[in-house]
PDB file of N, CA and C in Angstrom:
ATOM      1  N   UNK A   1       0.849  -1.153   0.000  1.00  0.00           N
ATOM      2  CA  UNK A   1       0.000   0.000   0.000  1.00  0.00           C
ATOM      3  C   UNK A   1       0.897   1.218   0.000  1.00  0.00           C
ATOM      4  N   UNK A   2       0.387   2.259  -0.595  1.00  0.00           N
ATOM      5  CA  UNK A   2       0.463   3.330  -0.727  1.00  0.00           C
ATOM      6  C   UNK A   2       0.274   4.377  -0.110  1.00  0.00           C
ATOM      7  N   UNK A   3       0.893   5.476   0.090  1.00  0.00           N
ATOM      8  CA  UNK A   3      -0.208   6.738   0.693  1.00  0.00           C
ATOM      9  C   UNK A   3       0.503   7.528   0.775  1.00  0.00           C
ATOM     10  N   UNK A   4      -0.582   9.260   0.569  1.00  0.00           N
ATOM     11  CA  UNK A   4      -0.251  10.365   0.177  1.00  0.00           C
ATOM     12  C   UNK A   4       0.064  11.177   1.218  1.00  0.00           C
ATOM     13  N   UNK A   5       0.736  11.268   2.251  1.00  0.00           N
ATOM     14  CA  UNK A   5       0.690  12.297   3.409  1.00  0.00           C
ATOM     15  C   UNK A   5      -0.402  11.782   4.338  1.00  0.00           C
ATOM     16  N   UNK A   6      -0.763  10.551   4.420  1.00  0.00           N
ATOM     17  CA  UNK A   6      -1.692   9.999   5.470  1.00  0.00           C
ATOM     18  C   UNK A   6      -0.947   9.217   6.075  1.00  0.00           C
ATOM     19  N   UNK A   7      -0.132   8.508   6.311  1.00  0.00           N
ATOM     20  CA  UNK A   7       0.265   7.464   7.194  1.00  0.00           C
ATOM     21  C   UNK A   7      -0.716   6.781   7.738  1.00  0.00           C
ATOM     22  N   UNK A   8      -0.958   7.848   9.027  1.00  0.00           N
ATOM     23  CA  UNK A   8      -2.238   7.001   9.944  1.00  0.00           C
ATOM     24  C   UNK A   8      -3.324   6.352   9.381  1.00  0.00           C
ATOM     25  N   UNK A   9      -4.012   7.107   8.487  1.00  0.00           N
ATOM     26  CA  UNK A   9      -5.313   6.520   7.488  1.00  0.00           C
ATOM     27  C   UNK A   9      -4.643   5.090   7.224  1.00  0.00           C
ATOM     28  N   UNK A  10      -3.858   5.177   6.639  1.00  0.00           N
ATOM     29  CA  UNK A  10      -2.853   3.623   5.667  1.00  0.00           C
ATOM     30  C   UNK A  10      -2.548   3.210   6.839  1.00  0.00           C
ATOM     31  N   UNK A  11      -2.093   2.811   8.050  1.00  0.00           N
ATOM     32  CA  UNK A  11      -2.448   2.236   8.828  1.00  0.00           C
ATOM     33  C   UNK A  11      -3.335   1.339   9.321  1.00  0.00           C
ATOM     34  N   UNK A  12      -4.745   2.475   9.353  1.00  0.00           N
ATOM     35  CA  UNK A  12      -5.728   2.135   9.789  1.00  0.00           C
ATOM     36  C   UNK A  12      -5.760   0.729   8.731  1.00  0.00           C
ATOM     37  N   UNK A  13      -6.578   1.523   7.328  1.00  0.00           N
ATOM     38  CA  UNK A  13      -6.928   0.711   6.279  1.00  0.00           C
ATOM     39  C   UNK A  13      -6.445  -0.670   6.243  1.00  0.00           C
ATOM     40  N   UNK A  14      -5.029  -0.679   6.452  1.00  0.00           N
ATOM     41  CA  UNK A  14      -3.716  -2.262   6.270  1.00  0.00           C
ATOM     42  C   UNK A  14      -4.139  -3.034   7.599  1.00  0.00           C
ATOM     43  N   UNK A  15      -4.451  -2.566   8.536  1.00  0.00           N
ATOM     44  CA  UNK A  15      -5.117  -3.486   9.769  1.00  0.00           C
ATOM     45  C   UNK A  15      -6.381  -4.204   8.917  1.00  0.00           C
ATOM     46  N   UNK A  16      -6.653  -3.617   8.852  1.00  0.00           N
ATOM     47  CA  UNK A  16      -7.971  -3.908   8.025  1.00  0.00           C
ATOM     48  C   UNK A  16      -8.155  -4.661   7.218  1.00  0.00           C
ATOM     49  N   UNK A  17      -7.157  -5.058   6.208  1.00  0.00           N
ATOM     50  CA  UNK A  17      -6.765  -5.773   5.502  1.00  0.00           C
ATOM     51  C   UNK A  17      -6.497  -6.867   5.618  1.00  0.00           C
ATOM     52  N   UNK A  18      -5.637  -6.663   7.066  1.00  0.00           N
ATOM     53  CA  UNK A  18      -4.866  -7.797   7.851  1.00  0.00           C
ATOM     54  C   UNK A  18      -5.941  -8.875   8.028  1.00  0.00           C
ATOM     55  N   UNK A  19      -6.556  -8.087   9.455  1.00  0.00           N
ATOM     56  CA  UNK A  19      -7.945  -8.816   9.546  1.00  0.00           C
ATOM     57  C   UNK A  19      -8.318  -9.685   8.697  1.00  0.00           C
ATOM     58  N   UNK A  20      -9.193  -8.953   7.728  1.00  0.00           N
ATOM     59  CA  UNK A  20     -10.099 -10.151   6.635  1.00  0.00           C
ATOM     60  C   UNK A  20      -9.239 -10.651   5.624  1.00  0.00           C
ATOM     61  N   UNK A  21      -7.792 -10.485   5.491  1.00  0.00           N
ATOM     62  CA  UNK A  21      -6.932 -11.193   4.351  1.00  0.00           C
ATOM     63  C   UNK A  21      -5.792 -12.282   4.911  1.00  0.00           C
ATOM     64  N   UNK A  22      -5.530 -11.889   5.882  1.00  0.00           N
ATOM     65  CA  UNK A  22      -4.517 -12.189   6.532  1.00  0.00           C
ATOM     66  C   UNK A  22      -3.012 -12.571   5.354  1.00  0.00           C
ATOM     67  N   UNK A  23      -2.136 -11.213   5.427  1.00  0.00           N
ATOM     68  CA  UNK A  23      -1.497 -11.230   3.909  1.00  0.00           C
ATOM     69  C   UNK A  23       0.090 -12.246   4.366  1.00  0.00           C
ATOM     70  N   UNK A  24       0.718 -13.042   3.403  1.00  0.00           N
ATOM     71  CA  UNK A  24       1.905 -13.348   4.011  1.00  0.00           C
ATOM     72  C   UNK A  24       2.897 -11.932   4.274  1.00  0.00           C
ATOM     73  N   UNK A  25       2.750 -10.980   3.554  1.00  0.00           N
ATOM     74  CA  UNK A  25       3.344  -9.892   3.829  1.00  0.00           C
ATOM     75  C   UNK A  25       2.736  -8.789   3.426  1.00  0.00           C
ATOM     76  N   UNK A  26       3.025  -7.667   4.008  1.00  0.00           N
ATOM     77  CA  UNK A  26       2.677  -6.124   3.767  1.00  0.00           C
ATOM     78  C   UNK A  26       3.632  -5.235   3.785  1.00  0.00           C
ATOM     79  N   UNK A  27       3.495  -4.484   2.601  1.00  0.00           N
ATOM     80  CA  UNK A  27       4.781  -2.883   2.374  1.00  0.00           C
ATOM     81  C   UNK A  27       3.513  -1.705   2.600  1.00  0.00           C
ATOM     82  N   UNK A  28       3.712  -1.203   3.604  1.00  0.00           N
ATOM     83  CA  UNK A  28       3.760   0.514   3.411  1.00  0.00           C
ATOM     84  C   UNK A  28       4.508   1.469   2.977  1.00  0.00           C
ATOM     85  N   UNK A  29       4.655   2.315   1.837  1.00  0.00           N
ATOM     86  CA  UNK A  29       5.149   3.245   1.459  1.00  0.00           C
ATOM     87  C   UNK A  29       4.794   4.454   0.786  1.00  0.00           C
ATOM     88  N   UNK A  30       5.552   5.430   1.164  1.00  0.00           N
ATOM     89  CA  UNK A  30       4.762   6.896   0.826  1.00  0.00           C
ATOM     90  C   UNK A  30       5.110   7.084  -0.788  1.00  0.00           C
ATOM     91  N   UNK A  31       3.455   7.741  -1.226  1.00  0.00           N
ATOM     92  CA  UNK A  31       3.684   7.966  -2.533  1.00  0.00           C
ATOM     93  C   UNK A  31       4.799   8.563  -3.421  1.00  0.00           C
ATOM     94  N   UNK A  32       5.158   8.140  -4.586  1.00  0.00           N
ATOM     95  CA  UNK A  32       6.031   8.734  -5.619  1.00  0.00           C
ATOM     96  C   UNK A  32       5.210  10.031  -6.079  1.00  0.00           C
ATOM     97  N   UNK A  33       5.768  11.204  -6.122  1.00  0.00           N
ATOM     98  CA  UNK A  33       5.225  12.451  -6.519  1.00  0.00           C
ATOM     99  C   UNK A  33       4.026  12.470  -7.905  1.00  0.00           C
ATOM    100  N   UNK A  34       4.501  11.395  -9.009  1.00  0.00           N
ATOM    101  CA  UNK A  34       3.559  10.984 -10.252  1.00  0.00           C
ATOM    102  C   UNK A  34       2.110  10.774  -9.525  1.00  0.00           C
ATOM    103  N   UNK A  35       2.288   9.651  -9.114  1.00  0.00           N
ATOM    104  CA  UNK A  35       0.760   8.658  -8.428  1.00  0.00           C
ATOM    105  C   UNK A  35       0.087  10.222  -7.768  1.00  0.00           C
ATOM    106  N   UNK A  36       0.949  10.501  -6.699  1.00  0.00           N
ATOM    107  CA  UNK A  36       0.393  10.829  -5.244  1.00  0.00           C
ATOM    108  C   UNK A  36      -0.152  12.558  -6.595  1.00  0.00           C
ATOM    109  N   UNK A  37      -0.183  13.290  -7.069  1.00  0.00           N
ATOM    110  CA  UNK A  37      -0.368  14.248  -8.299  1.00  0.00           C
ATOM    111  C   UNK A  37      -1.281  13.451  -8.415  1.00  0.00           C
ATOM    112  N   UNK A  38      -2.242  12.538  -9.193  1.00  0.00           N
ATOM    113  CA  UNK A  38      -3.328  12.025  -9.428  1.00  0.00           C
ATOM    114  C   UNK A  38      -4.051  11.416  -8.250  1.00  0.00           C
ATOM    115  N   UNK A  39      -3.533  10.829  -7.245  1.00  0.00           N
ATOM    116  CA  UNK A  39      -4.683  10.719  -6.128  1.00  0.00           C
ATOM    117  C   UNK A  39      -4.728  11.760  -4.784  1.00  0.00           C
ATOM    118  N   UNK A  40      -4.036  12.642  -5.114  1.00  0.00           N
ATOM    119  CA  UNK A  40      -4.211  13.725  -3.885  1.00  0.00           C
ATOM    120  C   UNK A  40      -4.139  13.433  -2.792  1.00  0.00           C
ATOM    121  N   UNK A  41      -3.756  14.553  -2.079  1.00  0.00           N
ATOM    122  CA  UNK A  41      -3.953  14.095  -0.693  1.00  0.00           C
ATOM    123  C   UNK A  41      -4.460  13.566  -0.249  1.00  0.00           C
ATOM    124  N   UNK A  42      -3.554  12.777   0.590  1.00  0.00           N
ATOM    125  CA  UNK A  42      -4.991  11.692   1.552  1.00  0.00           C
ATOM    126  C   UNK A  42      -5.010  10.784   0.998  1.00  0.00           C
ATOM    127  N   UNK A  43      -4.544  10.256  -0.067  1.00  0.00           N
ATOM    128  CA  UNK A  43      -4.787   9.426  -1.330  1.00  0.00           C
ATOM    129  C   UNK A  43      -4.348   7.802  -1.031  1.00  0.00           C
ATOM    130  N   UNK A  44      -5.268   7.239  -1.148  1.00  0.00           N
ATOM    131  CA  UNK A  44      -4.405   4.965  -0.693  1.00  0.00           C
ATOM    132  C   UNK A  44      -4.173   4.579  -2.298  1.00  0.00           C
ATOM    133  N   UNK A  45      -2.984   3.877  -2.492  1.00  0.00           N
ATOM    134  CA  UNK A  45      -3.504   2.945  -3.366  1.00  0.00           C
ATOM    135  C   UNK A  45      -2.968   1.364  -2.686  1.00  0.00           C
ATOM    136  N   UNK A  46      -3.997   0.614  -2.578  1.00  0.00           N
ATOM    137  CA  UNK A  46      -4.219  -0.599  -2.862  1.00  0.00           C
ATOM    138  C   UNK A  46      -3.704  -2.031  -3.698  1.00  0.00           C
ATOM    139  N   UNK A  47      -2.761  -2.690  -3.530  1.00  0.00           N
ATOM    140  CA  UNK A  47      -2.499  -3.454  -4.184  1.00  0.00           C
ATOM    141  C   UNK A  47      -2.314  -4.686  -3.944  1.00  0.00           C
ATOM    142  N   UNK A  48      -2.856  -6.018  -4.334  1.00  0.00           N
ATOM    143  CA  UNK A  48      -2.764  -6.907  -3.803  1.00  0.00           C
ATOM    144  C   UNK A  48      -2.204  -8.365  -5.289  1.00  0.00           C
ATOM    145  N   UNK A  49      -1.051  -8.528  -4.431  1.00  0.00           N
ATOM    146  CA  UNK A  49      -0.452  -9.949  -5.772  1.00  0.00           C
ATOM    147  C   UNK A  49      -0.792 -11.539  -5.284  1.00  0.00           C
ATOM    148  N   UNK A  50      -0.968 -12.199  -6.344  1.00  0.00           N
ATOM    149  CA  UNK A  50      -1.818 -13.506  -5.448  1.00  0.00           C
ATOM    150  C   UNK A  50      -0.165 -14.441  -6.381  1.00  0.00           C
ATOM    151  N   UNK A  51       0.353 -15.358  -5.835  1.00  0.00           N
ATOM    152  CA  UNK A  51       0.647 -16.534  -6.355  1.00  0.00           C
ATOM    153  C   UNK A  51       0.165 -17.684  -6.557  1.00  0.00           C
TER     154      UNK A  51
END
């Protein structure tokens, strides 16, 4: 996951995730200036890879 100057929000959200996915792993990291310019502040993106 992603996020724009929220941390805490992306936090929240990735618990959340945790919960009902239970992932073998999770990355938090703050947006690249491109992305975070199209989802604005505050902004998650979401990504999930299955093997």
């Amino acid at each position: 996951m992603s996020h724009s100057n929220c941390e805490e929000k992306a936090r929240k959200v990735l618990a959340s995730i945790r919960e009902k996915y239970n992932p073998d792993e999770e990355i938090l990291v703050e947006m690249g200036p491109l992305i975070a310019t199209h989802a604005g502040e505050g902004g998650l993106v979401i990504s999930f890879l299955e093997d």
